[in-house]
Protein backbone atom coordinates (compact mmCIF):
# COMPACT_ATOMS: atom_id res chain seq x y z
CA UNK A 1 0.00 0.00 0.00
CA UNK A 2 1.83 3.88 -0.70
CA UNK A 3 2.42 5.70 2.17
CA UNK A 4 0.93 8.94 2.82
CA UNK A 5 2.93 11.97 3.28
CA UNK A 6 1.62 12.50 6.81
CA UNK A 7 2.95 14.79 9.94
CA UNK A 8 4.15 11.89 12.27
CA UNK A 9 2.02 13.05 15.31
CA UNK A 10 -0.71 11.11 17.62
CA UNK A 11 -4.32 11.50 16.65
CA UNK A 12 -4.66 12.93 20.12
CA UNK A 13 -3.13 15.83 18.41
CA UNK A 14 -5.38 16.41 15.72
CA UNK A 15 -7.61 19.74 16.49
CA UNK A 16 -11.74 18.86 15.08
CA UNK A 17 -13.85 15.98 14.50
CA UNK A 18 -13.37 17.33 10.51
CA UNK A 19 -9.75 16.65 10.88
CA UNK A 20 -10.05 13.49 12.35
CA UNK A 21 -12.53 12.23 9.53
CA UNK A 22 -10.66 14.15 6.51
CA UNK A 23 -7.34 12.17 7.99
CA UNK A 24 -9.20 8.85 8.17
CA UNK A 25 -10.35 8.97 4.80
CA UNK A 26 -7.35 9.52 3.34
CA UNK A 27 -5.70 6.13 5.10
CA UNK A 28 -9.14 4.75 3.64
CA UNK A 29 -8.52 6.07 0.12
CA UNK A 30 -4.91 3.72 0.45
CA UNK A 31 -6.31 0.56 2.13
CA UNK A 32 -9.34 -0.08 -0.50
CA UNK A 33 -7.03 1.18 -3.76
CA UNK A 34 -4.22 -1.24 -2.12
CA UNK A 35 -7.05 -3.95 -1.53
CA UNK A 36 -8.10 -3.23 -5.04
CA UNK A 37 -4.79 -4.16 -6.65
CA UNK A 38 -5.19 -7.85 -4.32
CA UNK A 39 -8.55 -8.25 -5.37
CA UNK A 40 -9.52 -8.82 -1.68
CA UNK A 41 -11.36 -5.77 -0.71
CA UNK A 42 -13.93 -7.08 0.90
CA UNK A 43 -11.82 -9.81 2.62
CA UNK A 44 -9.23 -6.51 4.00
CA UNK A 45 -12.29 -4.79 5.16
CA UNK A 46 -14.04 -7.75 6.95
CA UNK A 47 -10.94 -8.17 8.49
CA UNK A 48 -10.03 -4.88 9.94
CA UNK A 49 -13.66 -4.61 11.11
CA UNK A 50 -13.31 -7.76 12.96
CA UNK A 51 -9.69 -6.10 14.43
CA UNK A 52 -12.13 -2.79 15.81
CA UNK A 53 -14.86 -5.10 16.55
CA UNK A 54 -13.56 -8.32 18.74
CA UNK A 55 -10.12 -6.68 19.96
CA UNK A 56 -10.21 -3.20 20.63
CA UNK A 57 -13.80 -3.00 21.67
CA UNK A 58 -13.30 -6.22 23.97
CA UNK A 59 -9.90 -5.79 24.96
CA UNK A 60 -9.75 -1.83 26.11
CA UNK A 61 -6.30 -2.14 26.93
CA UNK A 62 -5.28 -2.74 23.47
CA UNK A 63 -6.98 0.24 22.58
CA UNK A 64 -5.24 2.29 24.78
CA UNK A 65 -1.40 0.98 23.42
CA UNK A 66 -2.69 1.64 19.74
CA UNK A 67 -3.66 4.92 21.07
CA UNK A 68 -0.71 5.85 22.86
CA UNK A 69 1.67 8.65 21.66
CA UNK A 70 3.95 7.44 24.48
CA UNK A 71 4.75 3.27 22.93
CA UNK A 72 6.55 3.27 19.79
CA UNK A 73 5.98 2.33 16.40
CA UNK A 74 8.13 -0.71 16.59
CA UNK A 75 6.02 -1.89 19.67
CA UNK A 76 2.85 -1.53 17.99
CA UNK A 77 3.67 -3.43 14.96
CA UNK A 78 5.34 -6.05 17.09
CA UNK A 79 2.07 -5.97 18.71
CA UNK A 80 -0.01 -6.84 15.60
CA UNK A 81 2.31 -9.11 14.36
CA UNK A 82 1.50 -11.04 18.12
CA UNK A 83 -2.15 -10.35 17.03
CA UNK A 84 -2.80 -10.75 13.20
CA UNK A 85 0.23 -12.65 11.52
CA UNK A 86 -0.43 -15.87 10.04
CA UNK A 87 -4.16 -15.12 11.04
CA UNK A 88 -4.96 -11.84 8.29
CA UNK A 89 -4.26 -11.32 4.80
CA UNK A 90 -1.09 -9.52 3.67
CA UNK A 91 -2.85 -6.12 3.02
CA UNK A 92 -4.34 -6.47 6.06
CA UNK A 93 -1.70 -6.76 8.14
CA UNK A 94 0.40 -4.34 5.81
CA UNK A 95 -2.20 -1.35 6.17
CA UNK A 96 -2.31 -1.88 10.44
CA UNK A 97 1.63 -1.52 10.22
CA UNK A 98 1.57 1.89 7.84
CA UNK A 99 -0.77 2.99 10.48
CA UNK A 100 1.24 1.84 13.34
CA UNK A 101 4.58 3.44 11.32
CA UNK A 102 2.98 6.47 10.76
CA UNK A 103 1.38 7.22 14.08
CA UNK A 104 -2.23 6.54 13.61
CA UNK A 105 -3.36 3.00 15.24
CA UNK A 106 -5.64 5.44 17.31
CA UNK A 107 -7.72 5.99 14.40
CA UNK A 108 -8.48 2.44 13.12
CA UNK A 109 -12.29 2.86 13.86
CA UNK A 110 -12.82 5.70 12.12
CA UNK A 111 -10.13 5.00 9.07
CA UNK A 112 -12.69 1.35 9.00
CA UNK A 113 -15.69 3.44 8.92
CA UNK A 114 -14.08 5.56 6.11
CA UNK A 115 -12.92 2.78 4.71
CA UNK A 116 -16.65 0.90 4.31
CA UNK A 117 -18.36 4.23 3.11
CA UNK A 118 -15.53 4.50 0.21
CA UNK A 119 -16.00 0.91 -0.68
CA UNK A 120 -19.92 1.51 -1.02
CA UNK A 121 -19.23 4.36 -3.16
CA UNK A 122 -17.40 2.41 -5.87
CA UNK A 123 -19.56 -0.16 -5.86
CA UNK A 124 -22.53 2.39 -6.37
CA UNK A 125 -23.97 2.22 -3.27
CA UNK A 126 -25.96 4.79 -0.69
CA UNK A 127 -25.69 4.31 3.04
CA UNK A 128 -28.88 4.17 4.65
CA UNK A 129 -29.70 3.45 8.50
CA UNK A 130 -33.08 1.48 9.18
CA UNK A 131 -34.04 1.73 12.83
CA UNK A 132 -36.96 -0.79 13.54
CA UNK A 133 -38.68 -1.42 16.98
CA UNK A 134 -37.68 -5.58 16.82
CA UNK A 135 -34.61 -6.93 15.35
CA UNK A 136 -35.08 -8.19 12.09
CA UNK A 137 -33.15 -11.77 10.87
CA UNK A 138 -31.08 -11.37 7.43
CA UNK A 139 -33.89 -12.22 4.83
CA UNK A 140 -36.00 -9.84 6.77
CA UNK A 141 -33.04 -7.09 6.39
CA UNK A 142 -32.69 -8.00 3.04
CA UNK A 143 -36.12 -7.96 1.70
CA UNK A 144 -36.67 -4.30 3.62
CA UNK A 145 -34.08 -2.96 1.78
CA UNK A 146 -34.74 -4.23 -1.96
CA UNK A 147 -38.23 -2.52 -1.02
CA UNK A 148 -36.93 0.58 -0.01
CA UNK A 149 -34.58 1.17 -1.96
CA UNK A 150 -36.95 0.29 -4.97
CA UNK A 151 -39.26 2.58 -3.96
CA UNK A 152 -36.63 5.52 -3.83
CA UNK A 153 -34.78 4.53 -6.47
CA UNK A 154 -31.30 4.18 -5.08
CA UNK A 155 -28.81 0.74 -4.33
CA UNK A 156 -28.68 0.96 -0.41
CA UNK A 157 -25.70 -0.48 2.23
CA UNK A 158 -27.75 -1.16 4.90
CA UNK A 159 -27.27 -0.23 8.40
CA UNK A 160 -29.79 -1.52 11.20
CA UNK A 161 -30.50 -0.15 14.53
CA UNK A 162 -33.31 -1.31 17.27
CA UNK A 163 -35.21 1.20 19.02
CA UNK A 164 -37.87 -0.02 20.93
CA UNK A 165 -39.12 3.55 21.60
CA UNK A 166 -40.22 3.90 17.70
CA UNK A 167 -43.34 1.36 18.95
CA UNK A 168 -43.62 -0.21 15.31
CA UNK A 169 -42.96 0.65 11.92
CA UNK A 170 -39.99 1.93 10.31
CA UNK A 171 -37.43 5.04 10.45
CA UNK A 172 -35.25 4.94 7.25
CA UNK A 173 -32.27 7.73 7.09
CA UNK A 174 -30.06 8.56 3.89
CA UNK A 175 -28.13 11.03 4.41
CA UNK A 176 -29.51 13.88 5.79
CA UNK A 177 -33.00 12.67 4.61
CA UNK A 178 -35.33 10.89 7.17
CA UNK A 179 -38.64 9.10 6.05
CA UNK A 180 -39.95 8.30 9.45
CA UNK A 181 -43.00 5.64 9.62
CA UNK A 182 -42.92 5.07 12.61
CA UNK A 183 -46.12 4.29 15.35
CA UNK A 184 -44.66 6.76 17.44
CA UNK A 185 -44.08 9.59 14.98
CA UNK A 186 -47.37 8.72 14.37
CA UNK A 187 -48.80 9.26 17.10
CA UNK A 188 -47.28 12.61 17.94
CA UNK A 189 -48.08 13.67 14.96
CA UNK A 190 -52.06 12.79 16.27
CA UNK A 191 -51.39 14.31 19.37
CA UNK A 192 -50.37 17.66 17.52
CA UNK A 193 -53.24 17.63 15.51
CA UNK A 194 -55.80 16.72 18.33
CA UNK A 195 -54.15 19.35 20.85
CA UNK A 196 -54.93 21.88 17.93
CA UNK A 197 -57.90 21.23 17.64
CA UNK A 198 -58.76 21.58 21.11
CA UNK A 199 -56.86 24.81 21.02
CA UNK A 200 -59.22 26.00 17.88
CA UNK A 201 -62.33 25.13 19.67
CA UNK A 202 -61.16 27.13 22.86
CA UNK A 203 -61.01 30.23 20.47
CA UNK A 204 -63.73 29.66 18.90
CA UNK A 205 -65.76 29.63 21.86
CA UNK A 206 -64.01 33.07 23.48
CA UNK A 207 -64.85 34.39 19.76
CA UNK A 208 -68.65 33.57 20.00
CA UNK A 209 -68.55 34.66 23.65
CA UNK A 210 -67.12 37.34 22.66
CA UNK A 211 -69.29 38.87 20.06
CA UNK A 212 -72.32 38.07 21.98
């Protein structure tokens, strides 16, 4: 994979949120066009996921050496070599030590996020999050979205979240679009109207008392 000409500081140091994402996209940008050339992307993907997923979030103190300005780069990669060799593909394991050589383990997550949304653009896909009050097995995920995204016109990369508090139905979010079918919406939205109309009757009543 290239290496990017990049400041060798901690991500601790890095000043916004817009930073932090612009940074992680650009470690992205190398790990999918490196996975390209393999013709594994989707294997180098599933496989740093699983690295965010089942080590760092289950094994905090990991987290905290990958995050650490104060172990060195040669201790991190001997690190993931203890973790992933033998056990990852080549890429794999080659992109976690260009972020361990360049300062920037701390920002796996995010470069994985990054990572997954490039991916979905190349293939032609939008990201959409589907909260649902139940959980929903894989042919019920899978027929939701053909549906959806039929109806809107648009290849979707699913996302799906449980919220009890939606009651029933379905909240569907693309971007900074949300079509919200949910019971609850729903009935808010019935609450609204009947509290208005309680609060029309109470003027009309002060206007007939009014202009007797």
């Amino acid at each position: 994979m290239p290496e990017t000409a990049t400041p060798e500081t901690d991500s601790a140091s890095l000043p916004t949120d817009t930073g932090v994402a612009r940074l992680a996209r650009v470690y992205a940008q190398a790990i999918v066009d490196a996975a390209d050339t393999a013709g594994c992307r989707s294997e180098v993907l599933a496989e740093l996921g699983s690295m965010v997923r089942d080590v760092l979030a289950k094994v905090p103190t990991a987290a905290a050496v990958f995050a650490s300005p104060r172990i060195t780069a040669e201790e991190k990669s001997a690190m993931i070599d203890k973790i992933c060799a033998g056990k990852v593909l080549p890429t794999t394991l080659h992109s976690l030590h260009i972020l361990a050589r360049h300062g920037r383990l701390g920002l796996l997550r995010e470069v994985v996020e990054a990572a997954a949304a490039l991916s979905d653009e190349r293939d032609g896909l939008q990201r959409a999050t589907f909260t649902t009050a139940v959980p929903l097995d894989r042919p019920g995920q899978e027929s939701l979205t053909a549906e959806v995204g039929s109806l809107i016109g648009l290849r979707l990369a699913p996302t799906f979240i449980v919220n009890p508090d939606i009651i029933g139905g379905l909240v569907v979010r693309i971007e900074d679009t949300v079509y919200d079918h949910s019971v609850a919406t729903s009935l808010e939205r019935l609450g609204d109207r009947l509290k208005q109309r309680s609060i029309n009757e109470v003027q009309h009543r002060r206007d007939r008392i009014g202009s007797a």
